[in-house]
C-alpha atoms as a PDB file:
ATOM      1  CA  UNK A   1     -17.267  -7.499 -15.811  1.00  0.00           C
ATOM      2  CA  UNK A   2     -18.472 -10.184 -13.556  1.00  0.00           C
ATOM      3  CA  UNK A   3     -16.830 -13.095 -12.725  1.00  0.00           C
ATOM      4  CA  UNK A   4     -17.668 -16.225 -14.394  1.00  0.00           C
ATOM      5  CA  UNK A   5     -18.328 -19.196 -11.816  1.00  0.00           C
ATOM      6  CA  UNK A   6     -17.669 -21.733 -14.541  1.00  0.00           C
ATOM      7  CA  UNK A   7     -13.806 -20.100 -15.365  1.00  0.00           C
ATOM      8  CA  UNK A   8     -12.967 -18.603 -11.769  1.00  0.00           C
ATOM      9  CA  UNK A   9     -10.367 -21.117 -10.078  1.00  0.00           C
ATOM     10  CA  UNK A  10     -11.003 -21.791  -6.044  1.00  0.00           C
ATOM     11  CA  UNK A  11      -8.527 -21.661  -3.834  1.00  0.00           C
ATOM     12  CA  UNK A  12      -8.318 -21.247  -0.106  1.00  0.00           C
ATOM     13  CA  UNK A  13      -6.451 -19.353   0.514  1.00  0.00           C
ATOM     14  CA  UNK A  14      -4.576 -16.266  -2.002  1.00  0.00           C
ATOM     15  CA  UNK A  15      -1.343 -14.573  -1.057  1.00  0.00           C
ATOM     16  CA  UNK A  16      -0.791 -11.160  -2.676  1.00  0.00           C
ATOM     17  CA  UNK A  17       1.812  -8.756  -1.855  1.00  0.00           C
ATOM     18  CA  UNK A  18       3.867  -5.279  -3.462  1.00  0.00           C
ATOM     19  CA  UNK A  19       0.879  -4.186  -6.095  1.00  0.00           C
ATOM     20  CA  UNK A  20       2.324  -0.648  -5.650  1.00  0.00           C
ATOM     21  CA  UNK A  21      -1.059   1.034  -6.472  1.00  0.00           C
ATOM     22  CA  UNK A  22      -0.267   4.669  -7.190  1.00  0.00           C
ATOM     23  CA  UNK A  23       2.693   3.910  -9.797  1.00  0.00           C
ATOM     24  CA  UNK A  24       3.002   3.899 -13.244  1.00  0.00           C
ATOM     25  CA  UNK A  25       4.799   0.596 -13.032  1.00  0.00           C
ATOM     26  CA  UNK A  26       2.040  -1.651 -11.366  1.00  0.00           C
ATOM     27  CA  UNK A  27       0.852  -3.558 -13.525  1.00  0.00           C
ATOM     28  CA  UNK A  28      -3.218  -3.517 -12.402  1.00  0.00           C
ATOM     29  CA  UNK A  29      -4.609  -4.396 -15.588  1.00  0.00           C
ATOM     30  CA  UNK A  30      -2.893  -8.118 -15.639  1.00  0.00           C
ATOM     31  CA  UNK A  31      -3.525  -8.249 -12.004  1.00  0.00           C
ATOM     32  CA  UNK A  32      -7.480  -7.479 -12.103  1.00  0.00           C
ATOM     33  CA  UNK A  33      -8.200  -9.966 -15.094  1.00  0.00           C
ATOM     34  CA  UNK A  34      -6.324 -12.378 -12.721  1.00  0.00           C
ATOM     35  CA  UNK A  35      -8.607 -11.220  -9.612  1.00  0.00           C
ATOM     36  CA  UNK A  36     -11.334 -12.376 -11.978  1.00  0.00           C
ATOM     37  CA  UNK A  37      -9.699 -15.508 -12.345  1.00  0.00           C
ATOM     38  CA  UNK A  38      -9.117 -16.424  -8.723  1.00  0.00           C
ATOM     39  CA  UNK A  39     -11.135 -16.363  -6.001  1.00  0.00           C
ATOM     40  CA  UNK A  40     -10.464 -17.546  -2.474  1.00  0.00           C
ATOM     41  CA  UNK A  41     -12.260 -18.065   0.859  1.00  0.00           C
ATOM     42  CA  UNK A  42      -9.305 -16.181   2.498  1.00  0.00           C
ATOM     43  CA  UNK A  43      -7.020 -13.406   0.917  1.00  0.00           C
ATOM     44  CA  UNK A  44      -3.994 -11.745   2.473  1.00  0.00           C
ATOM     45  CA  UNK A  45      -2.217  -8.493   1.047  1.00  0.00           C
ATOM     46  CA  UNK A  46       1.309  -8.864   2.438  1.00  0.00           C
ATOM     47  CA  UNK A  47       2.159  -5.236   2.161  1.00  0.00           C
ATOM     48  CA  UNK A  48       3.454  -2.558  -0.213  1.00  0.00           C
ATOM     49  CA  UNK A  49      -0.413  -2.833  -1.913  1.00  0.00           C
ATOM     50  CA  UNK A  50      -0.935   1.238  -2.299  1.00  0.00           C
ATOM     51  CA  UNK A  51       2.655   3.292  -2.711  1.00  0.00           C
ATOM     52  CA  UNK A  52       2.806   5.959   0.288  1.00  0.00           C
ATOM     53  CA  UNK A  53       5.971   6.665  -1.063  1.00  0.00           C
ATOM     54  CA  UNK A  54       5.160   7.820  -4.785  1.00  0.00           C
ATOM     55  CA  UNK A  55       1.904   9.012  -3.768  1.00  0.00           C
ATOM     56  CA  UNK A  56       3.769  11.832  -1.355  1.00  0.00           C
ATOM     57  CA  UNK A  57       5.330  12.781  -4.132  1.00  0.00           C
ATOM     58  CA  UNK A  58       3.053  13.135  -6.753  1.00  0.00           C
ATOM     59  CA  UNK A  59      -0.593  11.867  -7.089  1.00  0.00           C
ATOM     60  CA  UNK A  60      -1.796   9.191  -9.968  1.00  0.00           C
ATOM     61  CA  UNK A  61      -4.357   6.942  -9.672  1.00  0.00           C
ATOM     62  CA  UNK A  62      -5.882   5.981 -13.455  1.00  0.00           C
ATOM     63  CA  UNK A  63      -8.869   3.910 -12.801  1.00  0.00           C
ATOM     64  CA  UNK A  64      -7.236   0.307 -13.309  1.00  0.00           C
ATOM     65  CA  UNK A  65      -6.020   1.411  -9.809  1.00  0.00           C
ATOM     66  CA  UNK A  66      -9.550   1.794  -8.428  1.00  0.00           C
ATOM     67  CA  UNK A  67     -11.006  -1.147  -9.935  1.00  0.00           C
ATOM     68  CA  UNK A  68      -8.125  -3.248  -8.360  1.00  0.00           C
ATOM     69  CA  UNK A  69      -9.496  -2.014  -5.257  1.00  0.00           C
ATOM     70  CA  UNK A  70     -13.177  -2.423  -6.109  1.00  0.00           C
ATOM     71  CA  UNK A  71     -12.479  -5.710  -6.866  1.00  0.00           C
ATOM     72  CA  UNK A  72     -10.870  -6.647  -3.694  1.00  0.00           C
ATOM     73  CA  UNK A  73     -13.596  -4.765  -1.567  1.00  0.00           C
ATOM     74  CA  UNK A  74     -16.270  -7.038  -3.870  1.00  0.00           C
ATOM     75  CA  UNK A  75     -14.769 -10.060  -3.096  1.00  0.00           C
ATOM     76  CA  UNK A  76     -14.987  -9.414   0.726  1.00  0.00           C
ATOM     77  CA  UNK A  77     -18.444  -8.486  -0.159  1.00  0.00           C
ATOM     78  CA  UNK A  78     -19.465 -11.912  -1.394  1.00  0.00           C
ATOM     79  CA  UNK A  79     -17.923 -13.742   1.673  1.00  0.00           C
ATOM     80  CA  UNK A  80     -13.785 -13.495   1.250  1.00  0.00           C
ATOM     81  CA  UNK A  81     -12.413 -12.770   4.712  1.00  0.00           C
ATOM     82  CA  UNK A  82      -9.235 -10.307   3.717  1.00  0.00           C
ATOM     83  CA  UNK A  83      -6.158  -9.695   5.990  1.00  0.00           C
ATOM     84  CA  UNK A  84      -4.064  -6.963   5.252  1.00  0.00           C
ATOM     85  CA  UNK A  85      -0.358  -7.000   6.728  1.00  0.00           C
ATOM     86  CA  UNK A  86       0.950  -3.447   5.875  1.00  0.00           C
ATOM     87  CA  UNK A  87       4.428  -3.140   4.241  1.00  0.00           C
ATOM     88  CA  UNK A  88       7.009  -0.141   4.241  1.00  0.00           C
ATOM     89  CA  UNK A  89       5.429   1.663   1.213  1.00  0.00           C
ATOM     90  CA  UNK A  90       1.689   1.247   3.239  1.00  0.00           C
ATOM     91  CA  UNK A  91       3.321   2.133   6.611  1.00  0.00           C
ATOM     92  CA  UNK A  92       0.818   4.664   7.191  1.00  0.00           C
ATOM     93  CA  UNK A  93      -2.006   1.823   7.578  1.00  0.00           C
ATOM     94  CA  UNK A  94       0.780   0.611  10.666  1.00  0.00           C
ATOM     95  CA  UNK A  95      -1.316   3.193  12.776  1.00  0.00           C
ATOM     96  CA  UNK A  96      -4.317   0.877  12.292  1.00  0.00           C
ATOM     97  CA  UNK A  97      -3.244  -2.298  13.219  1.00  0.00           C
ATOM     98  CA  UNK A  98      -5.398  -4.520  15.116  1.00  0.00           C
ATOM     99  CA  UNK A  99      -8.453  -2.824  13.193  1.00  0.00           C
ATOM    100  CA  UNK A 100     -11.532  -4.094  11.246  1.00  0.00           C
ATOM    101  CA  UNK A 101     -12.636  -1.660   8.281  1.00  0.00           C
ATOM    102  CA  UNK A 102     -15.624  -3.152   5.849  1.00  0.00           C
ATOM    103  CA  UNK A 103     -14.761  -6.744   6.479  1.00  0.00           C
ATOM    104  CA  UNK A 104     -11.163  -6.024   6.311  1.00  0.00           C
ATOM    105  CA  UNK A 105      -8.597  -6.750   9.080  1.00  0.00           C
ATOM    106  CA  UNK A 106      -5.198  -4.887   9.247  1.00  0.00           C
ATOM    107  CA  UNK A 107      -2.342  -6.932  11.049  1.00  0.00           C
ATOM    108  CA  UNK A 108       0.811  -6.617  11.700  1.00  0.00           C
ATOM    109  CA  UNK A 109       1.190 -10.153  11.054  1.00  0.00           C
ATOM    110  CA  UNK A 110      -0.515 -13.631  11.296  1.00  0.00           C
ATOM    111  CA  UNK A 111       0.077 -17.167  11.783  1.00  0.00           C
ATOM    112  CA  UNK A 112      -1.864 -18.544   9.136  1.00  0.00           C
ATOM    113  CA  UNK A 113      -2.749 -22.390   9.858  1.00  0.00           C
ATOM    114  CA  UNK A 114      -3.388 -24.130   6.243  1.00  0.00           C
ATOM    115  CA  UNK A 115      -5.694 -27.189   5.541  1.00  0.00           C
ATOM    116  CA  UNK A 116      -3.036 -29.681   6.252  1.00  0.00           C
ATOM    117  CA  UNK A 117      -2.369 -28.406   9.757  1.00  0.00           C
ATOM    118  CA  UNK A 118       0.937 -26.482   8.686  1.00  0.00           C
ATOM    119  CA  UNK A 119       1.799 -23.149  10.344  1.00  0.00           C
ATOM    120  CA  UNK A 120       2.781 -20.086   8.397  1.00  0.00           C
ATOM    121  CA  UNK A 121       4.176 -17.041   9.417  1.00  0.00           C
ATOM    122  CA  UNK A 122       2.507 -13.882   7.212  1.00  0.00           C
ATOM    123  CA  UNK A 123       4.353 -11.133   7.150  1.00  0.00           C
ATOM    124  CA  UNK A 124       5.675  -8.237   4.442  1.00  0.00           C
ATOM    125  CA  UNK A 125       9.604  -8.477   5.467  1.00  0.00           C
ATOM    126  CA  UNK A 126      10.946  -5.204   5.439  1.00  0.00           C
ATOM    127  CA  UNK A 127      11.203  -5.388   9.366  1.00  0.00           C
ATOM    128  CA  UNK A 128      14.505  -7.800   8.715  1.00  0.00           C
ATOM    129  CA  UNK A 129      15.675  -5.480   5.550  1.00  0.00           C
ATOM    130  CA  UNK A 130      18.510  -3.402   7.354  1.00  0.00           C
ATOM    131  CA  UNK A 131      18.466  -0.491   5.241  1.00  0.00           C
ATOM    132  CA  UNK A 132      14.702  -0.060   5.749  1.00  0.00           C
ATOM    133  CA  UNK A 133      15.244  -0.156   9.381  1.00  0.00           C
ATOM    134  CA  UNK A 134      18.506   1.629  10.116  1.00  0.00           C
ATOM    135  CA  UNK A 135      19.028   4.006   6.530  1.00  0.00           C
ATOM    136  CA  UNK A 136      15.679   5.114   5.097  1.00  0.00           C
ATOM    137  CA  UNK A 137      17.041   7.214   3.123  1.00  0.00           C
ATOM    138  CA  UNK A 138      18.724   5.081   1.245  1.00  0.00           C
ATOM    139  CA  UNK A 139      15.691   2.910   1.203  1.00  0.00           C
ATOM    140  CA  UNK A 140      14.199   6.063  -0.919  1.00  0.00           C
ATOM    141  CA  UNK A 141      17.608   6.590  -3.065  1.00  0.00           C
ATOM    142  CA  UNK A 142      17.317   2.351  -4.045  1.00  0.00           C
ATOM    143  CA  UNK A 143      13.259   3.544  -4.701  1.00  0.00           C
ATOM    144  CA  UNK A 144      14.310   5.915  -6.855  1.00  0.00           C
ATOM    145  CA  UNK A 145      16.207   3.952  -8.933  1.00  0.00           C
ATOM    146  CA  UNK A 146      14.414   0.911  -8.979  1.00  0.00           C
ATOM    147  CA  UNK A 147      11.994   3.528 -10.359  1.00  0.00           C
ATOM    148  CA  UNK A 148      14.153   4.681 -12.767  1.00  0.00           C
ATOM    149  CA  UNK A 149      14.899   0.906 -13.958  1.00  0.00           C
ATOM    150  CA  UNK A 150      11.396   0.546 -14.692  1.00  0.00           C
ATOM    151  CA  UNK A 151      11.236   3.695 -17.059  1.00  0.00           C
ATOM    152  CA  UNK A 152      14.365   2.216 -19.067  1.00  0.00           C
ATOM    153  CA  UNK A 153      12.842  -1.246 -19.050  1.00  0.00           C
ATOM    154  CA  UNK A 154       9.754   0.233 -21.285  1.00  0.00           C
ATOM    155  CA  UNK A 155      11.764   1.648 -23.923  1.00  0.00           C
ATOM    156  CA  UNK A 156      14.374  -1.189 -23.538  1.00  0.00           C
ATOM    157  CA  UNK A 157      11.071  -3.832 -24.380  1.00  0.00           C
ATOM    158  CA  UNK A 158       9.222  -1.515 -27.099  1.00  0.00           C
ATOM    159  CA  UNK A 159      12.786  -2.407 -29.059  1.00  0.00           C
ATOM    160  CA  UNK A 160      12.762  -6.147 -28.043  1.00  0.00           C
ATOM    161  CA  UNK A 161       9.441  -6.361 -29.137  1.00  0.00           C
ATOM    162  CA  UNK A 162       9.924  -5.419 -32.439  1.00  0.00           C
ATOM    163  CA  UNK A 163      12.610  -7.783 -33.190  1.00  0.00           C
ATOM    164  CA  UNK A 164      10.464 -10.444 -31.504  1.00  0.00           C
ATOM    165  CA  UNK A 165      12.627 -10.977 -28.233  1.00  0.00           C
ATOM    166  CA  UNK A 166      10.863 -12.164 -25.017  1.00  0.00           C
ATOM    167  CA  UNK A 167      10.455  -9.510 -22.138  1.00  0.00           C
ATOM    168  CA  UNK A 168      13.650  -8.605 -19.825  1.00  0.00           C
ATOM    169  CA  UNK A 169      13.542  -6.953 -16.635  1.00  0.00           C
ATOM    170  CA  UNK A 170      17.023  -4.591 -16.044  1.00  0.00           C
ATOM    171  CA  UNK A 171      15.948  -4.176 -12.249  1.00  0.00           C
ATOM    172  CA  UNK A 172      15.436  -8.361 -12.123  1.00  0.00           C
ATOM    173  CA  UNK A 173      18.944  -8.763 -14.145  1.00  0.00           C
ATOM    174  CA  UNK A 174      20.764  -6.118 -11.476  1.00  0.00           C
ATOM    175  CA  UNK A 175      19.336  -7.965  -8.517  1.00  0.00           C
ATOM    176  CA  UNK A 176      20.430 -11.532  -9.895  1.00  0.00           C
ATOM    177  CA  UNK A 177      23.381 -10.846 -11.212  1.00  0.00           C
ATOM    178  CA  UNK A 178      25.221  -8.048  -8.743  1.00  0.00           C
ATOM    179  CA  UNK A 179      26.622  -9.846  -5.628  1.00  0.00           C
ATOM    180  CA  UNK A 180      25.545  -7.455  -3.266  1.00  0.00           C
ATOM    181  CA  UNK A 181      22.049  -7.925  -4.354  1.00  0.00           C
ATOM    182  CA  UNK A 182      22.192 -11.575  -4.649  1.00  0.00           C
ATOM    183  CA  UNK A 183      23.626 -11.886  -0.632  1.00  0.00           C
ATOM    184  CA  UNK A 184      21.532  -9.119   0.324  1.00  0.00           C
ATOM    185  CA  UNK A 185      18.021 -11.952  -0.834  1.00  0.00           C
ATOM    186  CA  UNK A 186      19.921 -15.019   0.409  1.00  0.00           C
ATOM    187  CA  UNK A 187      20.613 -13.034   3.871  1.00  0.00           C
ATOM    188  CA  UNK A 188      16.857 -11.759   3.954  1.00  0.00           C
ATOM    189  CA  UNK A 189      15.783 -15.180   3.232  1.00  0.00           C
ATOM    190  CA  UNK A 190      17.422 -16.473   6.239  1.00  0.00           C
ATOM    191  CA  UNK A 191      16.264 -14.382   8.844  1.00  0.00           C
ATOM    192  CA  UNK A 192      12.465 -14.340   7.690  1.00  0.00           C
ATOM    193  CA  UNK A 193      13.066 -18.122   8.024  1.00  0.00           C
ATOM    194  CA  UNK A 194      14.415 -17.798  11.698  1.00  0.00           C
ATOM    195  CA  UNK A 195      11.664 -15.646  12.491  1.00  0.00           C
ATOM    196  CA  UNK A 196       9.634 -18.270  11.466  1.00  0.00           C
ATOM    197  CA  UNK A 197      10.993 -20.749  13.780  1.00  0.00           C
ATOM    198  CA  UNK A 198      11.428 -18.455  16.623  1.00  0.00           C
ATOM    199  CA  UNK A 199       7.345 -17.913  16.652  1.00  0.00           C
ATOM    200  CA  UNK A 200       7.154 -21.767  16.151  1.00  0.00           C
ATOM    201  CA  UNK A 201       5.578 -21.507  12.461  1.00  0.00           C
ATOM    202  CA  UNK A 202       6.640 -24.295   9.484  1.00  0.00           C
ATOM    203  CA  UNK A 203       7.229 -21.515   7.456  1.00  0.00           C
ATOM    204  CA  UNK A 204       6.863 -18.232   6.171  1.00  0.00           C
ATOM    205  CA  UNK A 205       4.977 -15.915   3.599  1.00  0.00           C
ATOM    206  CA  UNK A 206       6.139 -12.775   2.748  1.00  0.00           C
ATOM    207  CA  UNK A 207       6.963 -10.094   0.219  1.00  0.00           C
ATOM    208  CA  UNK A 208       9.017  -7.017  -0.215  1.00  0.00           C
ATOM    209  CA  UNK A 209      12.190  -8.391  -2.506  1.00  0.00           C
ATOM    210  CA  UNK A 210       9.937  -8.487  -5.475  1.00  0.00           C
ATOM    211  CA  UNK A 211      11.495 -12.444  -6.409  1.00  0.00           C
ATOM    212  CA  UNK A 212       9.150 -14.813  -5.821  1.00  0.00           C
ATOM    213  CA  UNK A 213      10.683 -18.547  -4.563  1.00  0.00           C
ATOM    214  CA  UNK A 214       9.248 -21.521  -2.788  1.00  0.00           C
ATOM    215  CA  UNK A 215      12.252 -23.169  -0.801  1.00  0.00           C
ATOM    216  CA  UNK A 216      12.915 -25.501   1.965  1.00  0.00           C
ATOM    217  CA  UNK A 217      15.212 -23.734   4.091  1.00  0.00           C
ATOM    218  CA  UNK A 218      17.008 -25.312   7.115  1.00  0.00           C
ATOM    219  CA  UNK A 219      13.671 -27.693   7.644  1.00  0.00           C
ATOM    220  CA  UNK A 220      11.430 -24.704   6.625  1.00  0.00           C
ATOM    221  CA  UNK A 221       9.752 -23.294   3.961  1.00  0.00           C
ATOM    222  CA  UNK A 222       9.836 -20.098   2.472  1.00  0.00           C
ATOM    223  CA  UNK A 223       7.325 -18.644   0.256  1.00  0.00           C
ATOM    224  CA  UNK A 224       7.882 -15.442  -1.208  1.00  0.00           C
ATOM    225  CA  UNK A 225       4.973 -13.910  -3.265  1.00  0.00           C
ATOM    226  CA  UNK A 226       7.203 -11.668  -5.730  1.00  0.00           C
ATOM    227  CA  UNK A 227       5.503  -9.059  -7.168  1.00  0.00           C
ATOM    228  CA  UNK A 228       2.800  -6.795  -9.147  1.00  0.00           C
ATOM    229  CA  UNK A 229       5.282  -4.692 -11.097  1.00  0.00           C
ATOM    230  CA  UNK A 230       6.998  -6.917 -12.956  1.00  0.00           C
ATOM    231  CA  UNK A 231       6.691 -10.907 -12.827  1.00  0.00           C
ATOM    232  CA  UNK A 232       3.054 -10.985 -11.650  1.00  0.00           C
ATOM    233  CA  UNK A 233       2.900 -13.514  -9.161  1.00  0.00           C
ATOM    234  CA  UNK A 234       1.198 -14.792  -6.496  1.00  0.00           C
ATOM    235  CA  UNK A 235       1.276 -17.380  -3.423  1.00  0.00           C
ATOM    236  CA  UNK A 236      -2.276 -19.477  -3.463  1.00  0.00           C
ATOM    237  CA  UNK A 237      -2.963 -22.186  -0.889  1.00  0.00           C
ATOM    238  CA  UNK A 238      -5.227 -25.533  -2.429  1.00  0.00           C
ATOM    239  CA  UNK A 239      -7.601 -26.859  -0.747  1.00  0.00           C
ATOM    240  CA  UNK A 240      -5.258 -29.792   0.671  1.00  0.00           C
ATOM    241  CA  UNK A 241      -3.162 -27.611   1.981  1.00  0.00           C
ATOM    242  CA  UNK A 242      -0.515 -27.538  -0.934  1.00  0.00           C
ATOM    243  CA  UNK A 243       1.535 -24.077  -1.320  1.00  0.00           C
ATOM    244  CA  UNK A 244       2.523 -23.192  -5.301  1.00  0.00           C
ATOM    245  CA  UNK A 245       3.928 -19.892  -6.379  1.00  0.00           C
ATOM    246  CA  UNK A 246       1.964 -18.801  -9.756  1.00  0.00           C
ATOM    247  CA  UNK A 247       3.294 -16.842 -12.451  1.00  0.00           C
ATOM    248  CA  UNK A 248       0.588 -15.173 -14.031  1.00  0.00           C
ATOM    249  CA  UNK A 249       2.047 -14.342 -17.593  1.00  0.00           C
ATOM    250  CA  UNK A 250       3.183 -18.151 -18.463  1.00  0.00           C
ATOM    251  CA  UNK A 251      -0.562 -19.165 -16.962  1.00  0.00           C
ATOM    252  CA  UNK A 252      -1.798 -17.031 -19.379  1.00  0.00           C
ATOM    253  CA  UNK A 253       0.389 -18.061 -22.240  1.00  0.00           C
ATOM    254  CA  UNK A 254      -0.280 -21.795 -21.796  1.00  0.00           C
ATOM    255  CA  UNK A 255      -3.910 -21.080 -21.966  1.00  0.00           C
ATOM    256  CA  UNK A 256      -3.418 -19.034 -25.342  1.00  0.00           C
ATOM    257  CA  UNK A 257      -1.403 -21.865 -26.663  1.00  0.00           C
ATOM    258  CA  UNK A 258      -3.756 -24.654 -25.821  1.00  0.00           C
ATOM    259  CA  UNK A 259      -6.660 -22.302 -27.371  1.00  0.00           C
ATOM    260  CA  UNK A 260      -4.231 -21.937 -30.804  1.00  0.00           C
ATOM    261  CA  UNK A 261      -3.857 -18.392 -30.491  1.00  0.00           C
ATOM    262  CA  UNK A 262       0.143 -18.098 -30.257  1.00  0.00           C
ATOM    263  CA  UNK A 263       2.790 -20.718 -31.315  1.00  0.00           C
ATOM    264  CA  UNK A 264       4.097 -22.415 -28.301  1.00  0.00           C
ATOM    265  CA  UNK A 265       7.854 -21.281 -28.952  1.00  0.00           C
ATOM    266  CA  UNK A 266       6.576 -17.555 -28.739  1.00  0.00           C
ATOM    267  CA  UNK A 267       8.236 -14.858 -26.731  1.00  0.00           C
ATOM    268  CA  UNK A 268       6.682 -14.817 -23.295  1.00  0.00           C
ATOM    269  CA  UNK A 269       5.383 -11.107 -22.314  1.00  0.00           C
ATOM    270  CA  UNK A 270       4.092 -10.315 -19.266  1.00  0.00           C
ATOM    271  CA  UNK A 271       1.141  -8.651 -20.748  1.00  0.00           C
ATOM    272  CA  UNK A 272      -2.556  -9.887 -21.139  1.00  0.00           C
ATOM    273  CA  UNK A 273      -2.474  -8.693 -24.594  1.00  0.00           C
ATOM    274  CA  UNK A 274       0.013 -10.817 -25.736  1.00  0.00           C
ATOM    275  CA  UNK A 275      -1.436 -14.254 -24.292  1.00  0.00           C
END
């Protein structure tokens, strides 16, 4: 399909992160219709894009998965410039850091200056998650059964569905609501907001908790771009320099309600279908 000039939405710059190609839970279809909704002259992928992990382990790659990428690579074809900062699932692409491929530059990081002279620090995160860094392993167990979360979460939602409830996410619930969790993304937070100050940056963008935020943060801000397996969301930059943190699924819903296709007190689904 090719993208409309008249619908497509400008921004600067777009902030993607943790599409996890190569799974069964990314969710590529929303994303692509919302790659042909946004366009950007600069677009970063902060990591965890393609799943090394699940991919060792078994292959699948239906061809939402390729278009994703076709997508990308035809953006960057018309004129995008495209940064990618590898994550721990994408590790691999670590070996090619400092490289160009087609137009596309893999880093292991990047101070990103926006339009209103503010510095940001891009980078995926997992270098300040401890358990990534000091127990992989257990990095692969807490895979595994984020994994497994995702797989109850579908049959969970078929029920919900049917008795009209609004999508819930078990794996979003655990995190928020188990204290571990909750000072485990408070604590992760903080230090990706150090880092930021240590290189001298106004702030930070990065990925890897799957929970999107924008915060202010002892004088800083912190930008998170959540996720492509669950809430959809993504980090774009406006043209005056302005950072906001879109949810893709309630952008789509608001456009379906304005249009008189759903009632505005519907259940929300993350799920083009549905909007």
């Amino acid at each position: 399909m090719a993208e409309d000039a008249e619908t497509t939405t400008r921004v600067r710059t777009l902030f993607l992160s943790d599409m996890h190609l190569g799974t069964k839970g990314c969710q590529a279809g929303l994303l692509l219709d919302f790659l042909r909704d946004y366009d950007a002259d600069e677009i970063y992928l902060v990591g965890d894009i393609v799943d090394g992990w699940q991919l060792k382990s078994g292959w699948y790659w239906p061809q939402a998965h390729n278009d994703v990428v076709q997508k990308l690579l035809r953006k960057v074809r018309k004129g995008s410039t495209l940064v990618y900062v590898p994550g721990n699932h994408d590790e691999f692409l670590r070996d090619y850091i400092g490289m160009t491929f087609g137009g596309i530059e893999v880093a292991d990081h990047r101070l990103h200056e926006a339009a209103d002279g503010k510095r940001y620090l891009v980078i995926h995160g997992d270098q300040f998650d401890m358990v990534v860094r000091h127990a992989k392993w257990l990095a692969f167990l807490g895979d595994g059964a984020y994994t497994f979360a995702l797989f109850v979460n579908t049959y969970v939602n078929t029920v919900r569905r049917r008795l009209g409830l609004a999508y819930w996410s078990l794996s979003a619930w655990a995190k928020l609501k188990v204290k571990n969790a909750v000072n485990f993304i408070g604590k992760f937070e903080e230090l990706l907001a150090a880092e930021a100050k240590r290189v001298g940056a106004d702030g930070v963008i990065c990925g890897h908790i799957h929970h999107a935020a924008n915060r202010q943060i002892g004088g800083l801000t912190y930008l998170n771009t959540g996720d492509w397996v669950e809430s959809c969301t993504a980090i774009v930059e406006h043209y005056d320099g302005r950072m906001e943190v879109l949810h893709y699924p309630s952008l789509l819903r608001a456009r379906a309600v304005d249009a008189g296709i759903v009632a505005a007190d519907a259940p929300l689904e993350g799920r083009r279908a549905v909007a």
